[in-house]
N, C-alpha and C. Protein backbone atom coordinates (compact mmCIF):
# COMPACT_ATOMS: atom_id res chain seq x y z
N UNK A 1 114.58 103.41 113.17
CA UNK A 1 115.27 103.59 111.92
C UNK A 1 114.37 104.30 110.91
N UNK A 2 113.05 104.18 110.82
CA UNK A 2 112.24 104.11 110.36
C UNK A 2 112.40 106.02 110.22
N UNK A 3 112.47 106.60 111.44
CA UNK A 3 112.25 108.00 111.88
C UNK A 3 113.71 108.97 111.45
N UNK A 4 114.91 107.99 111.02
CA UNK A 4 116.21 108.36 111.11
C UNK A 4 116.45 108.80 109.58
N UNK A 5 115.85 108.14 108.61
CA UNK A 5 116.59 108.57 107.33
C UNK A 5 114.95 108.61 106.55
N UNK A 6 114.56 108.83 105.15
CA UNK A 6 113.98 108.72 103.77
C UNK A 6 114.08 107.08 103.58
N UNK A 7 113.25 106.33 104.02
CA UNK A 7 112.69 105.34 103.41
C UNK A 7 111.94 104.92 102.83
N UNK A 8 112.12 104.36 101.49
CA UNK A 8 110.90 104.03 100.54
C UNK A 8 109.92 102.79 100.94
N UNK A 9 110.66 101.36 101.06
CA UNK A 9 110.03 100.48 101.68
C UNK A 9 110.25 99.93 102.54
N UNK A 10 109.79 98.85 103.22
CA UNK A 10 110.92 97.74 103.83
C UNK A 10 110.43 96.72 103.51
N UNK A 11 111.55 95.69 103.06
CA UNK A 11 111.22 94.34 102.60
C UNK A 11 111.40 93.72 103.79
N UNK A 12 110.02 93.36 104.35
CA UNK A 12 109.81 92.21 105.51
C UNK A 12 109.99 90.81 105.63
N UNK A 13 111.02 90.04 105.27
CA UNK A 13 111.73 88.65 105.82
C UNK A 13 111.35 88.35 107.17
N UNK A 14 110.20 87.17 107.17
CA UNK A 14 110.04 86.36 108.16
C UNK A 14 110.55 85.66 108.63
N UNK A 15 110.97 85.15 110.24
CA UNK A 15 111.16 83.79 110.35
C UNK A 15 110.06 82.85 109.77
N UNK A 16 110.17 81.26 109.74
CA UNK A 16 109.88 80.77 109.49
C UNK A 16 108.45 80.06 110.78
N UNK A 17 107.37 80.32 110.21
CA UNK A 17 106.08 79.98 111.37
C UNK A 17 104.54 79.71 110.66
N UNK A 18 103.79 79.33 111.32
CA UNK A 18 102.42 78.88 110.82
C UNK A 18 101.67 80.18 110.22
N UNK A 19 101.13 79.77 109.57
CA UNK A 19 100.32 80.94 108.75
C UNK A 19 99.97 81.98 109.35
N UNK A 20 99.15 82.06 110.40
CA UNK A 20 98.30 82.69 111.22
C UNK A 20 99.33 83.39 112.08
N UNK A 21 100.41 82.72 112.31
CA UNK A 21 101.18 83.31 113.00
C UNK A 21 101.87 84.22 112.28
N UNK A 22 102.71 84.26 111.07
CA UNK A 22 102.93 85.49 109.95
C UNK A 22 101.80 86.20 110.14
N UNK A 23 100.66 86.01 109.71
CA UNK A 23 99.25 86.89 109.23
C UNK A 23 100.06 88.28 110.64
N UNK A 24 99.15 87.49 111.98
CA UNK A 24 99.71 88.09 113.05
C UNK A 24 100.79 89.32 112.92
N UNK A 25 101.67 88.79 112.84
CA UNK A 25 103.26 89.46 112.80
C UNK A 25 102.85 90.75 111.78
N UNK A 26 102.82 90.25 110.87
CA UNK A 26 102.59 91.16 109.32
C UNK A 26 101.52 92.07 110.08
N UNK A 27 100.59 91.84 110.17
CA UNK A 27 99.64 92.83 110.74
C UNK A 27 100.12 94.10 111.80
N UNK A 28 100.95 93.34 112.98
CA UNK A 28 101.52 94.77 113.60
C UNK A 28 102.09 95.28 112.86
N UNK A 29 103.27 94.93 112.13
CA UNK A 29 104.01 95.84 111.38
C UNK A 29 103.79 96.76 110.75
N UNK A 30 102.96 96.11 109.48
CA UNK A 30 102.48 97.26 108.79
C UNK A 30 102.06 98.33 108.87
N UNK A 31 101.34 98.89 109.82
CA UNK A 31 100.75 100.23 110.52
C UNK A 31 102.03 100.64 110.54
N UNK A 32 102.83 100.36 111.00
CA UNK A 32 104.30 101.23 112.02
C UNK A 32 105.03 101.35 110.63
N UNK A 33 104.77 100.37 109.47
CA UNK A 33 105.74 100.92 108.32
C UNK A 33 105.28 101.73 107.63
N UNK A 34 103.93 102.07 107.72
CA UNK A 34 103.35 102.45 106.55
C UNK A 34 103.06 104.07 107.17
N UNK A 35 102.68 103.86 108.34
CA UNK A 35 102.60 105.24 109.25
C UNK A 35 103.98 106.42 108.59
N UNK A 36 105.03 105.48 108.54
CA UNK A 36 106.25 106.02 108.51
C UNK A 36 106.54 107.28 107.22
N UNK A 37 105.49 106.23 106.39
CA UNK A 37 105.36 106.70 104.84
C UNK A 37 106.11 105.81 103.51
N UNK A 38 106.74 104.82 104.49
CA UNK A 38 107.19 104.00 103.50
C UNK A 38 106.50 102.67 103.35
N UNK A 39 106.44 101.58 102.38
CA UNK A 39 105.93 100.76 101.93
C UNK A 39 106.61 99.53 102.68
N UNK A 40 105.29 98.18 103.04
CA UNK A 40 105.67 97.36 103.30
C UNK A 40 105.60 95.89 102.50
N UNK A 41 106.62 95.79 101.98
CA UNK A 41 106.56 94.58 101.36
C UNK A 41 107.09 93.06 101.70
N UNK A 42 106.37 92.18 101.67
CA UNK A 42 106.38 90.73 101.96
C UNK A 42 107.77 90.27 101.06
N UNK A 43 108.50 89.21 101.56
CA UNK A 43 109.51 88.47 101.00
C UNK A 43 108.69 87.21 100.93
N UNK A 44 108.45 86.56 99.75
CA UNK A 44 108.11 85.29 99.45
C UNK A 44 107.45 85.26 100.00
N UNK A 45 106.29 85.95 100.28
CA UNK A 45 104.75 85.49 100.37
C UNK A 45 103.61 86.66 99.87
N UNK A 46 103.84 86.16 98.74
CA UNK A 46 102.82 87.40 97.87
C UNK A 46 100.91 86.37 98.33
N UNK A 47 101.06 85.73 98.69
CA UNK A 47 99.27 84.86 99.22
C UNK A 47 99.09 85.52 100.10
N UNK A 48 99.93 86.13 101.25
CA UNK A 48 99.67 86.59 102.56
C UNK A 48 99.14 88.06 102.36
N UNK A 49 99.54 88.92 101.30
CA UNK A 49 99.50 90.49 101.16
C UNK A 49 98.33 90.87 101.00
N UNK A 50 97.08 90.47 100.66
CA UNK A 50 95.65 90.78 101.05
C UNK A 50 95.28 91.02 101.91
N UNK A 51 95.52 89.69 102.74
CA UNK A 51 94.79 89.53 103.88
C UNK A 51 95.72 90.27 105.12
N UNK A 52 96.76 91.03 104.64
CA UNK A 52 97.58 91.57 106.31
C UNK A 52 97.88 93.01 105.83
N UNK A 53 97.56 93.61 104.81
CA UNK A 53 97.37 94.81 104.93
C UNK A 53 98.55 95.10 104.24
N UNK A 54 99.43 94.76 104.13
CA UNK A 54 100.72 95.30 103.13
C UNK A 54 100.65 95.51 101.88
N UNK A 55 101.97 96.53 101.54
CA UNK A 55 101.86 96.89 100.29
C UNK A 55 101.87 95.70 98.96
N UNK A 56 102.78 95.06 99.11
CA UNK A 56 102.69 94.26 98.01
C UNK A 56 104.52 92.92 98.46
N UNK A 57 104.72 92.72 97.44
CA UNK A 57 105.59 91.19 97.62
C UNK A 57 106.74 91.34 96.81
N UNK A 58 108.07 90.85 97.18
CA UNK A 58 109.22 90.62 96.52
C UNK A 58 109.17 89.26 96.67
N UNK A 59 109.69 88.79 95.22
CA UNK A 59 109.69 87.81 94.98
C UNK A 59 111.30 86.99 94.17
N UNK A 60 111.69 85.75 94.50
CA UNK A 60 112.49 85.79 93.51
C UNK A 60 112.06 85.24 92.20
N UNK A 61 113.24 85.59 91.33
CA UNK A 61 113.81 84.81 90.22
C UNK A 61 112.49 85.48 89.42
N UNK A 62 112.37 84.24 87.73
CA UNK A 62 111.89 84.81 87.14
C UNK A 62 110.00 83.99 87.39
N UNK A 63 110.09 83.62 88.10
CA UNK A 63 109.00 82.99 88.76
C UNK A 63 107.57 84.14 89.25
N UNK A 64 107.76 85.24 88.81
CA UNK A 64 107.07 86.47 88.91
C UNK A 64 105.73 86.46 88.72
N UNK A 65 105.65 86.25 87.53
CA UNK A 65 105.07 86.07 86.73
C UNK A 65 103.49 85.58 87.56
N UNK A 66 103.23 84.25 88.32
CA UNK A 66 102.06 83.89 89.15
C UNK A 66 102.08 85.03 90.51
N UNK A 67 102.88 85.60 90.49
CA UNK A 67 102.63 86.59 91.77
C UNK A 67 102.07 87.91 91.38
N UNK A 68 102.31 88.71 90.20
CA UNK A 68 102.12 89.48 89.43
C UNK A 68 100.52 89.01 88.58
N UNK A 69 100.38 87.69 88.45
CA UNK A 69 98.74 88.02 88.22
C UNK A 69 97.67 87.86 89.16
N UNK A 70 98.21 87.48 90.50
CA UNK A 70 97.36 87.68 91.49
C UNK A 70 97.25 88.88 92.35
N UNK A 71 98.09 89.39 92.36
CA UNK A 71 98.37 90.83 92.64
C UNK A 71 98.28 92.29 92.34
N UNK A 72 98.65 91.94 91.04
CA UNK A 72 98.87 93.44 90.48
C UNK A 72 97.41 93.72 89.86
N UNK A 73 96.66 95.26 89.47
CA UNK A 73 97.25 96.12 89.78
C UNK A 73 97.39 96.99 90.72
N UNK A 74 96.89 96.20 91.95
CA UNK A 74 96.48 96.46 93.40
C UNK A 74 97.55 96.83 94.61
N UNK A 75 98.69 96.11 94.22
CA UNK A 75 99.85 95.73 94.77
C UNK A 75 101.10 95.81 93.88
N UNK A 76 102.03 96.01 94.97
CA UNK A 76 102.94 95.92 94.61
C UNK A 76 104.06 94.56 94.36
N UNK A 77 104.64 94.34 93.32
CA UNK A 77 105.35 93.16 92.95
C UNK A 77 106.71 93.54 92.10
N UNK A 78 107.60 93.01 93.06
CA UNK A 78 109.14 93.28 92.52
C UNK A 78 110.02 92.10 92.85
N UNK A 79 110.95 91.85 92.24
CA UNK A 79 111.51 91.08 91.86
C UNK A 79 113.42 90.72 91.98
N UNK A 80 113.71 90.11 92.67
CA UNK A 80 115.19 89.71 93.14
C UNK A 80 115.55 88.13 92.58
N UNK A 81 116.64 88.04 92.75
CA UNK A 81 117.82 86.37 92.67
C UNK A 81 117.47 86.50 91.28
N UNK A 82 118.21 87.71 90.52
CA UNK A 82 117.93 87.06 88.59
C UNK A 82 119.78 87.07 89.01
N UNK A 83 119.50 86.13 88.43
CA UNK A 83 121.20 85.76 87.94
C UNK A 83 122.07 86.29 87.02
N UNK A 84 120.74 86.78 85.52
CA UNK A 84 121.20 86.59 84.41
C UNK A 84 120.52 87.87 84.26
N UNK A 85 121.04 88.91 83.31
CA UNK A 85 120.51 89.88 82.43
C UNK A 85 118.73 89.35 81.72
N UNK A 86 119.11 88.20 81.04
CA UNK A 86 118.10 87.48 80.40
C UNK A 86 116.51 87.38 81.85
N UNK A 87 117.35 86.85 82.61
CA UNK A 87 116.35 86.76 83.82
C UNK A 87 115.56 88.12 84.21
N UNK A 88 116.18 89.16 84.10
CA UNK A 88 115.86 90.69 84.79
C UNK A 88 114.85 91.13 83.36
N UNK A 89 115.57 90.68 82.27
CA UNK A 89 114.22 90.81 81.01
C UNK A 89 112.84 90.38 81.18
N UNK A 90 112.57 88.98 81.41
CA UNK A 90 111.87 88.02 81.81
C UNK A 90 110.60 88.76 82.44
N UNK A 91 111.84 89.01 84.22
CA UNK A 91 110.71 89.61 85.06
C UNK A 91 110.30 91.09 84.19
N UNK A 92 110.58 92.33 84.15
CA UNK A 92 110.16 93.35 83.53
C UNK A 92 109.29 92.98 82.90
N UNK A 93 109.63 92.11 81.70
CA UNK A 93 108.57 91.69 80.59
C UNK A 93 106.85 91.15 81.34
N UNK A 94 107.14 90.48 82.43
CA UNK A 94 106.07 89.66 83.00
C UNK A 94 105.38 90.90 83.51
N UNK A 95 105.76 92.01 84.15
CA UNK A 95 105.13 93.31 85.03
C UNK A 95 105.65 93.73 86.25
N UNK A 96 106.92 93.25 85.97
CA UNK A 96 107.47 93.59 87.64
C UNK A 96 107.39 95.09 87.92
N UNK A 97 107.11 95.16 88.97
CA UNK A 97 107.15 96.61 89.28
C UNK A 97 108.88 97.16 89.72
N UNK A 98 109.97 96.46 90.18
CA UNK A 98 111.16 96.56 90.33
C UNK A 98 111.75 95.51 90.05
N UNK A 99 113.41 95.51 89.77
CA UNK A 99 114.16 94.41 89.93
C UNK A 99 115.44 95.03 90.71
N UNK A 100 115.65 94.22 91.07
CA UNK A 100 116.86 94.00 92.53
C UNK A 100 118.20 92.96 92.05
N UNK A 101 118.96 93.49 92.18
CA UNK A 101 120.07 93.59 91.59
C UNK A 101 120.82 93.15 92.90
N UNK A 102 121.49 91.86 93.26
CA UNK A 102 123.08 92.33 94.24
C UNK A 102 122.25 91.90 95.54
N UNK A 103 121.32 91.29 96.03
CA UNK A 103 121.42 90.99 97.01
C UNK A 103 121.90 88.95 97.08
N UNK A 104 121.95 88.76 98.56
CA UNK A 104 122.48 87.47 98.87
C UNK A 104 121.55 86.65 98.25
N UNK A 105 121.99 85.42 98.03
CA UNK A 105 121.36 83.76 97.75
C UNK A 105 121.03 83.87 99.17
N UNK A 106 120.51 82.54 98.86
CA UNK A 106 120.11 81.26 100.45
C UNK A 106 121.28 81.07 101.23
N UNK A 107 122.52 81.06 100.84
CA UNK A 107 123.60 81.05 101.83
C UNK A 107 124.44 82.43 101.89
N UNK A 108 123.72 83.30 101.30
CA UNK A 108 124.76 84.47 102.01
C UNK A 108 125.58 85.00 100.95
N UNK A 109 125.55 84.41 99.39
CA UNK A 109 126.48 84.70 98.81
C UNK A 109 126.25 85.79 98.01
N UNK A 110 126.92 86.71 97.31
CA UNK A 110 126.38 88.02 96.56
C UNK A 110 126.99 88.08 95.63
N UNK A 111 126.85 88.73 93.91
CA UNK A 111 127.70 88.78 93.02
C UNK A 111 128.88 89.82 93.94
N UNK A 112 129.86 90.14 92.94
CA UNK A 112 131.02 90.53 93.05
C UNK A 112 130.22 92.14 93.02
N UNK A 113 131.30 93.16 93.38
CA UNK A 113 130.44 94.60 93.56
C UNK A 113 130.84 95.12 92.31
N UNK A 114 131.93 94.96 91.53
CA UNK A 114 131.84 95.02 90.21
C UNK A 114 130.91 94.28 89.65
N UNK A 115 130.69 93.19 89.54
CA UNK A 115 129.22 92.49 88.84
C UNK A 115 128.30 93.59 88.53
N UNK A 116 127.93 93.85 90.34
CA UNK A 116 126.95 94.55 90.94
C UNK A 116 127.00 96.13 90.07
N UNK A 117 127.59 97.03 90.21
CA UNK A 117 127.34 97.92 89.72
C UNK A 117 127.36 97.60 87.83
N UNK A 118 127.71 97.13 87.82
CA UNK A 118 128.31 96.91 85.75
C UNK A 118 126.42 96.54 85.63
N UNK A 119 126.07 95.68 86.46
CA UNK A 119 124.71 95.13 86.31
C UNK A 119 123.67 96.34 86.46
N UNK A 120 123.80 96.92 87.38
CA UNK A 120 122.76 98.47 87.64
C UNK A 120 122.79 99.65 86.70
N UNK A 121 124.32 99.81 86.12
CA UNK A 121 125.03 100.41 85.23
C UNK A 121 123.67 99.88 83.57
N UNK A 122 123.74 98.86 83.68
CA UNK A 122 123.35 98.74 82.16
C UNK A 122 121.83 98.58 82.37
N UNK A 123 120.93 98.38 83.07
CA UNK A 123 120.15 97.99 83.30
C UNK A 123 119.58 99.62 83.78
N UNK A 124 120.19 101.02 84.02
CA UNK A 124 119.70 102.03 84.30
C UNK A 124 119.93 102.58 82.97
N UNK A 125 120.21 101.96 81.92
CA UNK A 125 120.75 102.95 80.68
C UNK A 125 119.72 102.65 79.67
N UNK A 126 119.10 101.07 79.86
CA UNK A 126 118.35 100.84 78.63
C UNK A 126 116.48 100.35 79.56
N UNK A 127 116.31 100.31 80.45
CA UNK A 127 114.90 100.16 81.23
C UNK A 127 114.77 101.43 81.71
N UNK A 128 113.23 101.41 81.91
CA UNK A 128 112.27 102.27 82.74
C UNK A 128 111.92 101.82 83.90
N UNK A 129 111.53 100.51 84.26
CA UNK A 129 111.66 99.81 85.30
C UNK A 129 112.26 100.06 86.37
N UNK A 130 112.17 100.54 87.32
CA UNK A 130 113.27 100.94 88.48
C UNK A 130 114.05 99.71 88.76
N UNK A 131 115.11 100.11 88.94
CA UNK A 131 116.37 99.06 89.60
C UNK A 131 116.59 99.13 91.05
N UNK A 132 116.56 98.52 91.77
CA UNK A 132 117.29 98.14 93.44
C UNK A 132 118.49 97.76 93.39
N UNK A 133 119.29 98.44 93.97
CA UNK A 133 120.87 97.34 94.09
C UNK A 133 120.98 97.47 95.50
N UNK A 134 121.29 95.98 95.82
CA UNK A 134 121.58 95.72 97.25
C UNK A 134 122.89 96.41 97.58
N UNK A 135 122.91 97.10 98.92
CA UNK A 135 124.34 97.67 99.51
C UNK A 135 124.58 96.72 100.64
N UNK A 136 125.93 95.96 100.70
CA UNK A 136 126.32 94.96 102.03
C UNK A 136 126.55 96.02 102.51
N UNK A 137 127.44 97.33 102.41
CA UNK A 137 127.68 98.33 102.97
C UNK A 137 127.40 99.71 103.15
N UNK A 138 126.96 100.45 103.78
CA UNK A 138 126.74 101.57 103.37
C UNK A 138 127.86 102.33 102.62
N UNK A 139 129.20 101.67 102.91
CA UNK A 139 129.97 102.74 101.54
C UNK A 139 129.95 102.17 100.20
N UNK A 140 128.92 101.08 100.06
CA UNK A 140 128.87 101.18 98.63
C UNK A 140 127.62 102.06 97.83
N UNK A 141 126.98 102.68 98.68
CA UNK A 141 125.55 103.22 98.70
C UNK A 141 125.84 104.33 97.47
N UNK A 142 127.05 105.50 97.86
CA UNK A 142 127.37 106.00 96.47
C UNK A 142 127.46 105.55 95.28
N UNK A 143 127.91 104.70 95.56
CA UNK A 143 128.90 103.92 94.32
C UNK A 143 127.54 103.66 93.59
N UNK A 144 126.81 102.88 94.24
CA UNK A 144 125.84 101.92 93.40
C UNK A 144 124.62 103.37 93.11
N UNK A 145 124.63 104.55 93.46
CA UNK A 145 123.68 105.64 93.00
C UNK A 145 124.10 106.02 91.86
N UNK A 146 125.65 105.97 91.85
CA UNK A 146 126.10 106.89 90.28
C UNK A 146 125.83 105.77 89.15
N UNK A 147 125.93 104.55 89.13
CA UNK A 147 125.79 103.95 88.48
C UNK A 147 124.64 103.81 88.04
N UNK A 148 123.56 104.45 88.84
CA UNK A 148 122.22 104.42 88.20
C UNK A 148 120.89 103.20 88.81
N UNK A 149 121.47 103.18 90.14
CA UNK A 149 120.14 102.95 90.58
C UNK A 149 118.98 103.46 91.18
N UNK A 150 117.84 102.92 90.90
CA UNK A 150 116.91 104.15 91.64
C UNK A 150 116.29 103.76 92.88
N UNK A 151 117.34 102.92 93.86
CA UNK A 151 116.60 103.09 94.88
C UNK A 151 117.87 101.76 95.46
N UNK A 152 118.38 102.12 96.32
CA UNK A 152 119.24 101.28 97.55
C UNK A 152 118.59 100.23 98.63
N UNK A 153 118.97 98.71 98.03
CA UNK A 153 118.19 98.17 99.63
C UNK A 153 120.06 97.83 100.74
N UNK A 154 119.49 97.97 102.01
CA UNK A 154 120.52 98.39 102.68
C UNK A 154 119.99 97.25 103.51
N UNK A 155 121.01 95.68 103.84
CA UNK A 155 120.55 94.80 104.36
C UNK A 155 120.96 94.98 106.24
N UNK A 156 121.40 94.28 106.59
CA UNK A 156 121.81 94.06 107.90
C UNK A 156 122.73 95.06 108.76
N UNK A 157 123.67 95.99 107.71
CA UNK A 157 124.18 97.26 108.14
C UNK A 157 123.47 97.94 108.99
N UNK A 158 122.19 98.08 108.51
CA UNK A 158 121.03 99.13 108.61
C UNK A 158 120.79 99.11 110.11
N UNK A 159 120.71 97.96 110.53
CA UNK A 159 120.11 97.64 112.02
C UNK A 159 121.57 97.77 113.00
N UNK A 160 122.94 97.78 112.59
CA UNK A 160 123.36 98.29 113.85
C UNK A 160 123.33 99.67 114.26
N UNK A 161 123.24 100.62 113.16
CA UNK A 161 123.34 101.77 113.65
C UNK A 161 122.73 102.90 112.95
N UNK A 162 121.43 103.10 113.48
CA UNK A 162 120.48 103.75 112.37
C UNK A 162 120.66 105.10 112.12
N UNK A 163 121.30 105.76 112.87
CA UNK A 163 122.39 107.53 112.85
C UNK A 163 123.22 106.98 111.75
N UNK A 164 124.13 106.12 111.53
CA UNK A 164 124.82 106.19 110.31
C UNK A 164 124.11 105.58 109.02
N UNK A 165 123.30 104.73 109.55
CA UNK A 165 122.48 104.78 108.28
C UNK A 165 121.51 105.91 107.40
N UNK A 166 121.15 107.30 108.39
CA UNK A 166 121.16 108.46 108.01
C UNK A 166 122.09 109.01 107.36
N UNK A 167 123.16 109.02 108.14
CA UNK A 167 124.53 109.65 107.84
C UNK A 167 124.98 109.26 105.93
N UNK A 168 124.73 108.06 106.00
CA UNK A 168 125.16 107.11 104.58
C UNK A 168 124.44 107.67 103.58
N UNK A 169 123.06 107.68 103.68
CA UNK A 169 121.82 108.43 102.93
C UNK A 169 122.47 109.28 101.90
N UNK A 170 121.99 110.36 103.17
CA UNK A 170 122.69 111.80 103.24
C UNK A 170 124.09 111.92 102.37
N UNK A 171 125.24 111.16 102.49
CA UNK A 171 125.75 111.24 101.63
C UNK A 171 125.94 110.71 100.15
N UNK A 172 125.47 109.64 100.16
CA UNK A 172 125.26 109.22 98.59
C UNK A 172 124.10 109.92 97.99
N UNK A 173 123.10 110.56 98.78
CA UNK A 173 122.37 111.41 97.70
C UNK A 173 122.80 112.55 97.27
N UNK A 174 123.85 112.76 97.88
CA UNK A 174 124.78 114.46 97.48
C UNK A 174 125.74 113.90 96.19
N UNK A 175 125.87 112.51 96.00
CA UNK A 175 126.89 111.67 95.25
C UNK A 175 126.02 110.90 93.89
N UNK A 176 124.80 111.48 94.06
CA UNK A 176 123.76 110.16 93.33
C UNK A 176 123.91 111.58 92.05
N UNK A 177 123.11 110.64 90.47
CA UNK A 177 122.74 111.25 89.58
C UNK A 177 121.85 112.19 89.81
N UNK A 178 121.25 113.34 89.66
CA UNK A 178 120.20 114.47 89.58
C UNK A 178 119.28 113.47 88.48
């Protein structure tokens, strides 16, 4: 996938395993993501990103803040699960390097895709901060570019079929703002 489209990062979600055993894991990866040219970032484990070679950590909520002073300005630290406008202030304010907009909770659930864009929409009009908005689909990948995000995370779509996840690219950047 990696070789198929323009990728900026990949946010690496672990299963759940002993330290050493992440360290491990994280360690192959990173070469193969970073080779690629895109960035590898940790999901909820900004402690691990020293020691395994990755770019830096997504984190949720507005809880940033202790990940961002152990980290930055070395690393990278961005930020998902704000609920609230107020929350997406918070993190920015603390040093986030991104906020992420529209992806799932712990069970799977996602704002509404109106939420979702109205949220990227206002949040690309008045920050400098880059915005992420999660796509469940690749046909929302346009949608959520005009509205002004600067950068698409593309969850589980991505892995059945990495030709149309080119394909998707390719067209919402012909559809995105200049």
């Amino acid at each position: 996938m990696l070789g198929a489209t323009d990728i900026t990062a990949v946010l690496l979600r672990l299963a759940p395993a002993d330290e050493q055993t992440l360290i491990d894991r994280i360690k192959v990866l990173a070469p193969l993501v970073q080779d690629s040219g895109a960035a590898l970032l940790l999901d909820g484990h900004p402690e691990l990103v020293a020691r395994t070679g990755a770019d830096g950590a997504h984190v949720s909520g507005v809880a940033v803040a202790s990940a961002i002073s152990s980290l930055k300005p070395q690393w990278i630290v961005g930020t998902g699960g704000l609920r609230t406008r107020h929350d997406a202030m918070i993190a920015a304010e603390a040093g986030a390097d991104y906020v992420m907009f529209g992806e799932p909770d712990s069970v799977g659930r996602r704002p509404s895709f109106a939420a979702l864009t109205e949220r990227v929409a206002w949040w690309s009009e008045l920050f400098e901060i880059p915005c992420v908005a999660y796509a469940e689909r690749f046909g929302e990948m346009g949608e959520l570019c005009k509205a002004g995000a600067d950068f698409v995370a593309i969850g589980e779509a991505a892995f059945a079929d990495p030709h149309a996840c080119a394909a998707a690219m390719a067209q919402a950047q012909l559809g995105s703002p200049a």
